[in-house]
PDB file of N, CA and C in Angstrom:
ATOM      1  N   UNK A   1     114.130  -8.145  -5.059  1.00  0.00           N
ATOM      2  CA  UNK A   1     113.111  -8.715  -4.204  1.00  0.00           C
ATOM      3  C   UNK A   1     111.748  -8.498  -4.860  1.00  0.00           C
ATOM      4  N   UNK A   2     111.133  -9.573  -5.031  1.00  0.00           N
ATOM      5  CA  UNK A   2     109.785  -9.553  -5.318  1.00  0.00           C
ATOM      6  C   UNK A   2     108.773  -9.196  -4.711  1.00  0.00           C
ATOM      7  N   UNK A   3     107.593  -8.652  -5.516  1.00  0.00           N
ATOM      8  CA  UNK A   3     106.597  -8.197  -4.324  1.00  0.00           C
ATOM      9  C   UNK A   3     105.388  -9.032  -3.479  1.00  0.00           C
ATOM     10  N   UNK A   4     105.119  -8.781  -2.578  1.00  0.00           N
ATOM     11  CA  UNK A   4     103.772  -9.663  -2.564  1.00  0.00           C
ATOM     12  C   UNK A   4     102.691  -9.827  -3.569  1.00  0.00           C
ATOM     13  N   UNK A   5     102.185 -11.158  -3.923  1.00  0.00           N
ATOM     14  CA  UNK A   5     100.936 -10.969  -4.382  1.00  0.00           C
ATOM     15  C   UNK A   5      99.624 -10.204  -4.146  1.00  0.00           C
ATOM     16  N   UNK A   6      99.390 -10.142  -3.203  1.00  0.00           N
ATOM     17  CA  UNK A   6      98.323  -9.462  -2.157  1.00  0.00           C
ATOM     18  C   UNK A   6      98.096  -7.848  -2.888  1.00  0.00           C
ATOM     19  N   UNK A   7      96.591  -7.352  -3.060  1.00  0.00           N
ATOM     20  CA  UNK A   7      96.017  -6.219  -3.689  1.00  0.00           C
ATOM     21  C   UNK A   7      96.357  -5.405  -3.101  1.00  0.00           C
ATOM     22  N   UNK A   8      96.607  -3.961  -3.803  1.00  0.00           N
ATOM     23  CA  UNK A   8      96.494  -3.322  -3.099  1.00  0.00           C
ATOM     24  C   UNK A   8      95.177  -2.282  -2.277  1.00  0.00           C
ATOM     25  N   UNK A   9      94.735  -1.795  -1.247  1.00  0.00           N
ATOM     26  CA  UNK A   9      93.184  -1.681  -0.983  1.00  0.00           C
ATOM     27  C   UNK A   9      92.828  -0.744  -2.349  1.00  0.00           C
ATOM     28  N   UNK A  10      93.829  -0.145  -2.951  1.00  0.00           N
ATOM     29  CA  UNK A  10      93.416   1.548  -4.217  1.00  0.00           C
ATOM     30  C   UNK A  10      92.742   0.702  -4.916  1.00  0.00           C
ATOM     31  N   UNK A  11      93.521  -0.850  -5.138  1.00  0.00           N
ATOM     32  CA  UNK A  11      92.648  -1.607  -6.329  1.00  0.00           C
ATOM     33  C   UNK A  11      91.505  -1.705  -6.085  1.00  0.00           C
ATOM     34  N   UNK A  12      90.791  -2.213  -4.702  1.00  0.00           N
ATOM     35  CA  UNK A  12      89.053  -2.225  -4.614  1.00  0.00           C
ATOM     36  C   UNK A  12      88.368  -1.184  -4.532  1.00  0.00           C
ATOM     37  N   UNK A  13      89.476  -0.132  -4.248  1.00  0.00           N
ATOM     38  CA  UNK A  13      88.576   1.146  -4.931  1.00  0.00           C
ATOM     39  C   UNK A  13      88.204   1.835  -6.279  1.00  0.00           C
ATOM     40  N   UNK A  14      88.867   1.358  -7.046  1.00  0.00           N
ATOM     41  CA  UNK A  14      88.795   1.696  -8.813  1.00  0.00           C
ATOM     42  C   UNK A  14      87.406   1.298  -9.188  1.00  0.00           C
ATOM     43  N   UNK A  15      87.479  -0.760  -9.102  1.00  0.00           N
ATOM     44  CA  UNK A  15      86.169  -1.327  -9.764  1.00  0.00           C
ATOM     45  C   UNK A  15      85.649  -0.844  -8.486  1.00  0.00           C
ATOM     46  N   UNK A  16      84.203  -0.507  -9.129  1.00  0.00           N
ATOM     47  CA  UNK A  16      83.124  -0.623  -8.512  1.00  0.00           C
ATOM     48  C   UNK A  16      82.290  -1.757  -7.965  1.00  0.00           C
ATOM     49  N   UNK A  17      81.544  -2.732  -9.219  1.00  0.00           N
ATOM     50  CA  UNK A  17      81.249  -3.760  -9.417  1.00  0.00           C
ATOM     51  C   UNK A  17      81.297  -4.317 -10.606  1.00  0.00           C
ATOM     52  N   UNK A  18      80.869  -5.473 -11.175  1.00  0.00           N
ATOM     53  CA  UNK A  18      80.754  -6.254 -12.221  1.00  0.00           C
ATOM     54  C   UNK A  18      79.272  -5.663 -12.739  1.00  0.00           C
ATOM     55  N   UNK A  19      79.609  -5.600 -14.344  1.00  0.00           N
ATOM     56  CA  UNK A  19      78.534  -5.116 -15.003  1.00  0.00           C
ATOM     57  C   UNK A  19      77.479  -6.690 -15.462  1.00  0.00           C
ATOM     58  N   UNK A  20      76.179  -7.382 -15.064  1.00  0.00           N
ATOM     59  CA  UNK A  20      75.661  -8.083 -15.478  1.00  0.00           C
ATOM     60  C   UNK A  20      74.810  -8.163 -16.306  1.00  0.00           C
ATOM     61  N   UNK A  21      75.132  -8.035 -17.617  1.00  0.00           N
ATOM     62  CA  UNK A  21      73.416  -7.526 -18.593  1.00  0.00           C
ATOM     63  C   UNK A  21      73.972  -8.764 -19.547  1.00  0.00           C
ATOM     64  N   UNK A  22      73.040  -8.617 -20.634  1.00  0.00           N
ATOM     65  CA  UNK A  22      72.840  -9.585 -21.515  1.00  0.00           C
ATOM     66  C   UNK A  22      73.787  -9.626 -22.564  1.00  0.00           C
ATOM     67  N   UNK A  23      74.083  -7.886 -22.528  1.00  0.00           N
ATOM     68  CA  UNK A  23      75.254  -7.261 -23.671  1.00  0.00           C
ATOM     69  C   UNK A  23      76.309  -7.605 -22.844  1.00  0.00           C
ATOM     70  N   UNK A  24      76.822  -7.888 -21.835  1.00  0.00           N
ATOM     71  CA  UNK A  24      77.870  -8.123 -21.409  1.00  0.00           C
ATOM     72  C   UNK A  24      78.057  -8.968 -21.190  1.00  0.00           C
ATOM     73  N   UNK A  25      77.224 -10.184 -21.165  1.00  0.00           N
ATOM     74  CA  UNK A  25      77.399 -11.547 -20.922  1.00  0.00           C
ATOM     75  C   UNK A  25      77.686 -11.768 -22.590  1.00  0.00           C
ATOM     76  N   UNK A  26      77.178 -11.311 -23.844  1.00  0.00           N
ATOM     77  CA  UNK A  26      77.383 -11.552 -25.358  1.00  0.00           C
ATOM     78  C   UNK A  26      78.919 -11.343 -25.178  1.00  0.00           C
ATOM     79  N   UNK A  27      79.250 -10.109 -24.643  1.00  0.00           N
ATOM     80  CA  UNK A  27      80.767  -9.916 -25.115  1.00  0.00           C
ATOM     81  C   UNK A  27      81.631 -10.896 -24.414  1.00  0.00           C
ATOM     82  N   UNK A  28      81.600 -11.855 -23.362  1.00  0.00           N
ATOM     83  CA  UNK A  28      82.207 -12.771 -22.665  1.00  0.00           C
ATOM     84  C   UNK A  28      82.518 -13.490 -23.081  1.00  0.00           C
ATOM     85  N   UNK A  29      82.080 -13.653 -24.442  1.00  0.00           N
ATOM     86  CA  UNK A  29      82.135 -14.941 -25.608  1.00  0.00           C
ATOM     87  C   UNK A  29      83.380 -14.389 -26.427  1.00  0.00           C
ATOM     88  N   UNK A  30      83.777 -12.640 -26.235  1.00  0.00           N
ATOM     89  CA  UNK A  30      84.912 -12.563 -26.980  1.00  0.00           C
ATOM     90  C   UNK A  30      85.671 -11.933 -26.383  1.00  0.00           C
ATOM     91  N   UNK A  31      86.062 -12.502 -24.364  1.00  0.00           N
ATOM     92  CA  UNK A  31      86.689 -12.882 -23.757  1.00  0.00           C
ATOM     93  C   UNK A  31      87.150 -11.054 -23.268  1.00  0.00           C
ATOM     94  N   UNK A  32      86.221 -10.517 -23.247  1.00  0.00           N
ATOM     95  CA  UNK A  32      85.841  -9.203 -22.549  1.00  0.00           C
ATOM     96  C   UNK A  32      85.240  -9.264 -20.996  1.00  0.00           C
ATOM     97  N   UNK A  33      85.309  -8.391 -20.095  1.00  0.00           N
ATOM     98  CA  UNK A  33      84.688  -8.443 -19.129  1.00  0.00           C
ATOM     99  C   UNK A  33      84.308  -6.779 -19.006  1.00  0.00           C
ATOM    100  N   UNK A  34      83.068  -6.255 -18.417  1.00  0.00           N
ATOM    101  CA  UNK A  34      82.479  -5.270 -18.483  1.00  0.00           C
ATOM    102  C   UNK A  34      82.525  -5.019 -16.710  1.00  0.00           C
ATOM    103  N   UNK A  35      83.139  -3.776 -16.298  1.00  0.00           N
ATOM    104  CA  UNK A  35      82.739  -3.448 -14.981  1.00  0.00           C
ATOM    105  C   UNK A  35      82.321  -1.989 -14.962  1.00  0.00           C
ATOM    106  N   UNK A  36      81.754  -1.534 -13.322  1.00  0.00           N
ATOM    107  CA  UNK A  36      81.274  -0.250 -13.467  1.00  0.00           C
ATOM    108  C   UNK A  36      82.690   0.309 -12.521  1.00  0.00           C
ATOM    109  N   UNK A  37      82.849   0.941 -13.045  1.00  0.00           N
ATOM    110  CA  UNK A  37      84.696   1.528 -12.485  1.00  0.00           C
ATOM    111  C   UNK A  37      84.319   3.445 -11.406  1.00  0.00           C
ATOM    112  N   UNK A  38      85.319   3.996 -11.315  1.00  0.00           N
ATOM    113  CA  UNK A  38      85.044   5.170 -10.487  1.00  0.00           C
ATOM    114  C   UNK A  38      85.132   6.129 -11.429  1.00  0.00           C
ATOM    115  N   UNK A  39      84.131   7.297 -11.690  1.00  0.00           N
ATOM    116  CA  UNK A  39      84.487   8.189 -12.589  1.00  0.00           C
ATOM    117  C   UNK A  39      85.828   8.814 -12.778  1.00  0.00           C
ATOM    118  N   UNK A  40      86.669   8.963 -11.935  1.00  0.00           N
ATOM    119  CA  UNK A  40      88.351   9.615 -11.916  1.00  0.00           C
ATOM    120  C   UNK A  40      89.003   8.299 -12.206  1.00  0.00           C
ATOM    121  N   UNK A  41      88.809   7.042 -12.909  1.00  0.00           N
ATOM    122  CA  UNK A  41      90.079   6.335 -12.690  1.00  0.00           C
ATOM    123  C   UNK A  41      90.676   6.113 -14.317  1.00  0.00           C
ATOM    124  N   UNK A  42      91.595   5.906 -14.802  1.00  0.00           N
ATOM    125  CA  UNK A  42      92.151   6.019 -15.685  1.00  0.00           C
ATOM    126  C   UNK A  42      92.210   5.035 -16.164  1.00  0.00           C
ATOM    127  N   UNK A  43      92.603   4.205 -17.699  1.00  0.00           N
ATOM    128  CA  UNK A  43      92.670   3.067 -18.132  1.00  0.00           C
ATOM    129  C   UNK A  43      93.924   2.099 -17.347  1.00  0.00           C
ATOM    130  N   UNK A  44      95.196   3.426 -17.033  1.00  0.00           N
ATOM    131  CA  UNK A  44      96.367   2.241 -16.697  1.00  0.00           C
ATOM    132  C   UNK A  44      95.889   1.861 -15.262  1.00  0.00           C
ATOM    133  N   UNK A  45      94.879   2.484 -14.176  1.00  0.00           N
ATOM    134  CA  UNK A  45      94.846   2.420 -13.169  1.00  0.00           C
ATOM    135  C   UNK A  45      93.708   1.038 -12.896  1.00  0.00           C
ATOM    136  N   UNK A  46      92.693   1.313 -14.144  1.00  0.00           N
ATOM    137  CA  UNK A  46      91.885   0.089 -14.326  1.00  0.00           C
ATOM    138  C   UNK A  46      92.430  -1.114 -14.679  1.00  0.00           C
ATOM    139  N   UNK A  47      93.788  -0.945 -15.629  1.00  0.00           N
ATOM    140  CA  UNK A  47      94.439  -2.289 -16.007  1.00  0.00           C
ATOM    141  C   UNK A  47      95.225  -2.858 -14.732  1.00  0.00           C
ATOM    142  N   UNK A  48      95.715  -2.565 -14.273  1.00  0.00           N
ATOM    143  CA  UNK A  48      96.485  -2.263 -12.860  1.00  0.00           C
ATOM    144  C   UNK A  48      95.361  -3.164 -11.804  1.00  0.00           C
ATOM    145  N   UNK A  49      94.475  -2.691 -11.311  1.00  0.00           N
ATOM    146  CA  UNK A  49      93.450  -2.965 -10.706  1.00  0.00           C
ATOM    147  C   UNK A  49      92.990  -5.040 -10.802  1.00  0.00           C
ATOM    148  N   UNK A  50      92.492  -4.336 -12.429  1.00  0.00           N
ATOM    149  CA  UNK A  50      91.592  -6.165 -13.052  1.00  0.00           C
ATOM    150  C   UNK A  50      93.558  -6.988 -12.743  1.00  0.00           C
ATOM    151  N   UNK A  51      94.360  -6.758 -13.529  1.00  0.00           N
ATOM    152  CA  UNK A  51      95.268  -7.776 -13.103  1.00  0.00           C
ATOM    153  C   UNK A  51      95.904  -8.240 -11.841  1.00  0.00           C
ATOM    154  N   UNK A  52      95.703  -6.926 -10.905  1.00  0.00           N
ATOM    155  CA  UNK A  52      96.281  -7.821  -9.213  1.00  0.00           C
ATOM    156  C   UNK A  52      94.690  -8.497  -8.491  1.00  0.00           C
ATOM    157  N   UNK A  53      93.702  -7.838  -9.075  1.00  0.00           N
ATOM    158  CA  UNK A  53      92.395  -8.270  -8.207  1.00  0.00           C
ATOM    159  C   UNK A  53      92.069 -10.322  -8.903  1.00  0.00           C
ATOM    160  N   UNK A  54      92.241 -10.263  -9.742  1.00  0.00           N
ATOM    161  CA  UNK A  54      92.209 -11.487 -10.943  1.00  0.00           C
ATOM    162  C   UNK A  54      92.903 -12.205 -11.072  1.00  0.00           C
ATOM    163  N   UNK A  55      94.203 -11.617 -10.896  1.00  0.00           N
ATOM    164  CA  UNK A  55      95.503 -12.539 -11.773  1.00  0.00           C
ATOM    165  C   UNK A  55      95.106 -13.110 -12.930  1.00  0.00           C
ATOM    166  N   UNK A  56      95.021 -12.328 -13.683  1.00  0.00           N
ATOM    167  CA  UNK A  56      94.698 -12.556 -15.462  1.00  0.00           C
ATOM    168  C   UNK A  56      95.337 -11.679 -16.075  1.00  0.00           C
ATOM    169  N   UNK A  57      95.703 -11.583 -17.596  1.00  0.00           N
ATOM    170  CA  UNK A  57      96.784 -10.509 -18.326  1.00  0.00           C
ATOM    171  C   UNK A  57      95.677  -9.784 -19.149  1.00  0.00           C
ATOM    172  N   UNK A  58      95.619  -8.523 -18.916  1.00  0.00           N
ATOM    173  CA  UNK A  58      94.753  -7.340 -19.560  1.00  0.00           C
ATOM    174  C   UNK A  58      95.676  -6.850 -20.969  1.00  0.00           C
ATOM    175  N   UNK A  59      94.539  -7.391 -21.921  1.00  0.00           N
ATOM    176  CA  UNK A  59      95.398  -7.003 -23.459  1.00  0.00           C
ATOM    177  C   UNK A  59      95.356  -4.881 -23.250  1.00  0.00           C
ATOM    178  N   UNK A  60      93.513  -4.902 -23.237  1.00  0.00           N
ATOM    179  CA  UNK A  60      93.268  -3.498 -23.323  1.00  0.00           C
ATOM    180  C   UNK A  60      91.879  -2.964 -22.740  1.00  0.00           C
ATOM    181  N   UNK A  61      91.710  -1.932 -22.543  1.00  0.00           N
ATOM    182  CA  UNK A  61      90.823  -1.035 -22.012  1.00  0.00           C
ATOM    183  C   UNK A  61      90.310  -0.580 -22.426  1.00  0.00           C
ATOM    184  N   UNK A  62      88.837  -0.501 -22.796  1.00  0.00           N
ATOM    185  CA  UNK A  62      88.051   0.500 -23.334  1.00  0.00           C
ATOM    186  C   UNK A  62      87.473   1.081 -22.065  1.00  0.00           C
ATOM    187  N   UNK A  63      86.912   2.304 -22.111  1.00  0.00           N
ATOM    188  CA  UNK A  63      85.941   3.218 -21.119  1.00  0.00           C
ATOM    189  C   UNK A  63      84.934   3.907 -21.680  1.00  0.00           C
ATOM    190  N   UNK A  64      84.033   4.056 -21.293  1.00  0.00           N
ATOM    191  CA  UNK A  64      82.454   4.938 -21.693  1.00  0.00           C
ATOM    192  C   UNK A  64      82.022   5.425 -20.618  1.00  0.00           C
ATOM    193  N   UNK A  65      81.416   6.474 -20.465  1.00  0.00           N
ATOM    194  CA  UNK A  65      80.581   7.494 -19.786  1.00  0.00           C
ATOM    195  C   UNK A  65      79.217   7.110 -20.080  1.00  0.00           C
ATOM    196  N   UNK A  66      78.005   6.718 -19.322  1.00  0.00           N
ATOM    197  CA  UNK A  66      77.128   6.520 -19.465  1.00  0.00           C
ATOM    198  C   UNK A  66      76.509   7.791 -18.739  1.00  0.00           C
ATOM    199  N   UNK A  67      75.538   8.893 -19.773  1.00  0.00           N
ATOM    200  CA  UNK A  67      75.153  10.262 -18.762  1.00  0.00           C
ATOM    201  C   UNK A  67      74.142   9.650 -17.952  1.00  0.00           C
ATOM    202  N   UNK A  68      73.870  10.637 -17.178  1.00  0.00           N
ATOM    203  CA  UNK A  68      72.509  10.199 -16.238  1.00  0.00           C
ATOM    204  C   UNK A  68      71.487  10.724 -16.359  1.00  0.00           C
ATOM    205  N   UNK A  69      70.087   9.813 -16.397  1.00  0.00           N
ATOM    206  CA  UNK A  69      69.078  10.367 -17.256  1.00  0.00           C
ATOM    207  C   UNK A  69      68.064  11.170 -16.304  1.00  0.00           C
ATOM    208  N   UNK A  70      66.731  11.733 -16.538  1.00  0.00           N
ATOM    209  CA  UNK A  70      65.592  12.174 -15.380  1.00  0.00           C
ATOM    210  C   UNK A  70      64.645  10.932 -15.843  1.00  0.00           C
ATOM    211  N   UNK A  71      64.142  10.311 -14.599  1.00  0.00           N
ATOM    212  CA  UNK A  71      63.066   9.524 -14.935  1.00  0.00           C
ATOM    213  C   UNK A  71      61.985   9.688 -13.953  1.00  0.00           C
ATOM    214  N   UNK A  72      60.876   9.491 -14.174  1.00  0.00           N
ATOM    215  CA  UNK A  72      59.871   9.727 -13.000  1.00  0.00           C
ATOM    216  C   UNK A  72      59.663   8.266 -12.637  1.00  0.00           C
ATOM    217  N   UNK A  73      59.055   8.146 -11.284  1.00  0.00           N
ATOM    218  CA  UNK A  73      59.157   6.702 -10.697  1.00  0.00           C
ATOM    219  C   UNK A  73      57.858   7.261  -9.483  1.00  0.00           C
ATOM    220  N   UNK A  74      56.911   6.943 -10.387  1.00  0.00           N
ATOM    221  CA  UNK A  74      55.227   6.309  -8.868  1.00  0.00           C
ATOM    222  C   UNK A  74      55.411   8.339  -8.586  1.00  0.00           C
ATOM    223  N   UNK A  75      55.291   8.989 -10.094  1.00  0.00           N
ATOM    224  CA  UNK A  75      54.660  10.246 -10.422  1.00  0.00           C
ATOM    225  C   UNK A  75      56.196  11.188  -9.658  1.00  0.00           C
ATOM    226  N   UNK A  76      57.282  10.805  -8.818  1.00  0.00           N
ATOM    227  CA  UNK A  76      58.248  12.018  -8.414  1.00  0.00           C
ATOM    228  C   UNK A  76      59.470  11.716  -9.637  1.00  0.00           C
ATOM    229  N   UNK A  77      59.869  12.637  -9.627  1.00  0.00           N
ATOM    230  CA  UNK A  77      61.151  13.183 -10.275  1.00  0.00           C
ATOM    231  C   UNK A  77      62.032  12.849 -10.046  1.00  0.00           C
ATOM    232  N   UNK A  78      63.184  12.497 -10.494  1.00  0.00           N
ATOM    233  CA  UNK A  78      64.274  11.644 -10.277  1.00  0.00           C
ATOM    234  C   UNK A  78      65.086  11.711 -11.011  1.00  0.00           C
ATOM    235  N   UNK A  79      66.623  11.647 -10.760  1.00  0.00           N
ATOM    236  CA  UNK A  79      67.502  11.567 -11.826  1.00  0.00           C
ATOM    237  C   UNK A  79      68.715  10.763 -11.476  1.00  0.00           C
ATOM    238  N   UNK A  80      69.280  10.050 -12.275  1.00  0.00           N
ATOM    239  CA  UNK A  80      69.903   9.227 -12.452  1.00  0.00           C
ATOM    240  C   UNK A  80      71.542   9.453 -12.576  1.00  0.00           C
ATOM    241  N   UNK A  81      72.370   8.871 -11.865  1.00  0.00           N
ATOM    242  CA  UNK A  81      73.527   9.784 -12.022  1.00  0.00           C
ATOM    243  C   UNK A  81      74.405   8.969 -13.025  1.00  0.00           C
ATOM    244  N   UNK A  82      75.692   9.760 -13.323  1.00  0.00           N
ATOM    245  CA  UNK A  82      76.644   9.435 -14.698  1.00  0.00           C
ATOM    246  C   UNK A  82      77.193   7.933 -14.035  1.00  0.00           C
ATOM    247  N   UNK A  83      77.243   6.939 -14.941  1.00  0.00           N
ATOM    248  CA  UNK A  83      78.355   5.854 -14.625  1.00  0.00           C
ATOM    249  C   UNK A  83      79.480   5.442 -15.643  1.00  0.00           C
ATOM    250  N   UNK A  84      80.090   5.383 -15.127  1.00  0.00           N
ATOM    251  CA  UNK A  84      81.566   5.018 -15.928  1.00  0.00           C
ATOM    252  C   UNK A  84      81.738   3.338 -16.181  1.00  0.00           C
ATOM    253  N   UNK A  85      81.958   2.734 -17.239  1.00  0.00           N
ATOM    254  CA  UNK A  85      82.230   1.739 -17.081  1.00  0.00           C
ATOM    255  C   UNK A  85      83.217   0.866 -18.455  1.00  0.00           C
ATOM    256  N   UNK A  86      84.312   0.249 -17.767  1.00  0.00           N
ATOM    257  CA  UNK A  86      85.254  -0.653 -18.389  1.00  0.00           C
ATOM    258  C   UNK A  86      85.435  -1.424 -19.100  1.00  0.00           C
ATOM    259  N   UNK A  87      85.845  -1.661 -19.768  1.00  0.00           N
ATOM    260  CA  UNK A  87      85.334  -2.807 -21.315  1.00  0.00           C
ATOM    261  C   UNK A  87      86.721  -3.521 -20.672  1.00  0.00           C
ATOM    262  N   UNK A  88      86.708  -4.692 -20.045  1.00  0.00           N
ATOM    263  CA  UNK A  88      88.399  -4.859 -20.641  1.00  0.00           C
ATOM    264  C   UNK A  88      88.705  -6.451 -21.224  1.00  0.00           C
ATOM    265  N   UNK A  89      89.462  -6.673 -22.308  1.00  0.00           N
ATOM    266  CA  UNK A  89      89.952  -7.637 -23.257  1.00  0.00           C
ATOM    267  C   UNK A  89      90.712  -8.572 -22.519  1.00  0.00           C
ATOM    268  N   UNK A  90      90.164  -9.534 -22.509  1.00  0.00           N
ATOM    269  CA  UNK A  90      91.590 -10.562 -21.549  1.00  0.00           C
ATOM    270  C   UNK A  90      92.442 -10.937 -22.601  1.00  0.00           C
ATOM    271  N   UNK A  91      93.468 -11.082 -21.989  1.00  0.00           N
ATOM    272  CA  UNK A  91      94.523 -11.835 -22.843  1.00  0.00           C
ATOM    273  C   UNK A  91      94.156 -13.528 -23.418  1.00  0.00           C
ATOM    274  N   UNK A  92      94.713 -14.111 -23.863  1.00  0.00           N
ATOM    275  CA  UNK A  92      93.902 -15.550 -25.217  1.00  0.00           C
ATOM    276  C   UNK A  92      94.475 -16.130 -23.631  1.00  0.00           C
ATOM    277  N   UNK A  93      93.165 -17.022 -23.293  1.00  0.00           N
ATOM    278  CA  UNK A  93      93.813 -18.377 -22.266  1.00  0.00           C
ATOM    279  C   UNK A  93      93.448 -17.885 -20.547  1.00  0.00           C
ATOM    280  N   UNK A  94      93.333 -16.345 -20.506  1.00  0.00           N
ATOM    281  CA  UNK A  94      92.844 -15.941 -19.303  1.00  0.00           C
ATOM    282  C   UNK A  94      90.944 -15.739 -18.814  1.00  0.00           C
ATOM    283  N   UNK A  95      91.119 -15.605 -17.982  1.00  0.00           N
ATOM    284  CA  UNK A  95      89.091 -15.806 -17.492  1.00  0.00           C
ATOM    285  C   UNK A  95      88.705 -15.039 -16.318  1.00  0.00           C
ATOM    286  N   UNK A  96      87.460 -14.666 -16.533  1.00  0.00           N
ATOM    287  CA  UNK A  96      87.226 -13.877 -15.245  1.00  0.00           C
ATOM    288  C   UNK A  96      86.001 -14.842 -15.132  1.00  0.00           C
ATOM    289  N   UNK A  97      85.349 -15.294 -13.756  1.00  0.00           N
ATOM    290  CA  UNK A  97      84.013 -15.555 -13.480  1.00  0.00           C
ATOM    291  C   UNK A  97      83.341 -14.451 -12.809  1.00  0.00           C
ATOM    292  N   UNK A  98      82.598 -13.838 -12.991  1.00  0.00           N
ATOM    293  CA  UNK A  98      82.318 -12.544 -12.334  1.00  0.00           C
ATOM    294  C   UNK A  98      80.672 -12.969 -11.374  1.00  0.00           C
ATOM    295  N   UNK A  99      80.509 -14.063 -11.972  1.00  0.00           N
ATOM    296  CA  UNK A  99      79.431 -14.376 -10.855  1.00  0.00           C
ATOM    297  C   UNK A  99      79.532 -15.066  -8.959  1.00  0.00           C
ATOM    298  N   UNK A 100      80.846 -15.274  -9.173  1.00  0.00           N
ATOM    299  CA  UNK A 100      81.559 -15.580  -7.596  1.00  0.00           C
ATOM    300  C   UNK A 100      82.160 -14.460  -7.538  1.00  0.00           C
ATOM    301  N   UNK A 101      82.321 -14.105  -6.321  1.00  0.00           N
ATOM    302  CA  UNK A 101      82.771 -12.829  -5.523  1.00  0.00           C
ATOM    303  C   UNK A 101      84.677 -12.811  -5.147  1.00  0.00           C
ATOM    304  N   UNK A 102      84.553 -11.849  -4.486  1.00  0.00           N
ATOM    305  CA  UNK A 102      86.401 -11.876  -4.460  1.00  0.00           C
ATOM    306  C   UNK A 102      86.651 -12.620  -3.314  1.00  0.00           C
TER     307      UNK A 102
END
């Protein structure tokens, strides 16, 4: 017996959101998609995730730790916390639009 298509809710908890910068719109051209993921989640849990949330085939996973910096903002102190975020490779022929919502 087959399973439902339907996500499971763990999956909308992994991604965070879609990463939108300029460097991540460059890498879209070599059929990458960039998200900000949960610091505890793992690559198979992220691959897991992008393919039931998408229905697209995840070749591979990269991950980075972005630390969090101190910045001052209108003279107070401030600091910036760690973000985690997902590199992941689509398979040749698959697509994400990340500017429409789920």
């Amino acid at each position: 017996m087959s399973q439902p298509r339907f996500a499971d809710t763990r999956h909308y908890d992994v991604i965070v959101s879609p990463v939108i910068t300029e460097k991540a719109t460059m890498a879209s051209e070599q059929n990458k998609v960039v998200f900000k993921v949960r610091k505890d989640a793992t690559k198979p849990q992220i691959k897991a995730a992008v393919e039931r949330l998408f229905d697209v085939k995840v070749d591979s996973v990269n991950t980075l730790i972005r630390k969090g910096k101190t910045k001052v903002f209108r003279g107070t102190l401030g600091s910036q916390s760690d973000v985690k975020k997902a590199v992941v490779t689509l398979a040749e022929g698959h697509k994400i639009d990340v500017t429409t919502g789920l």
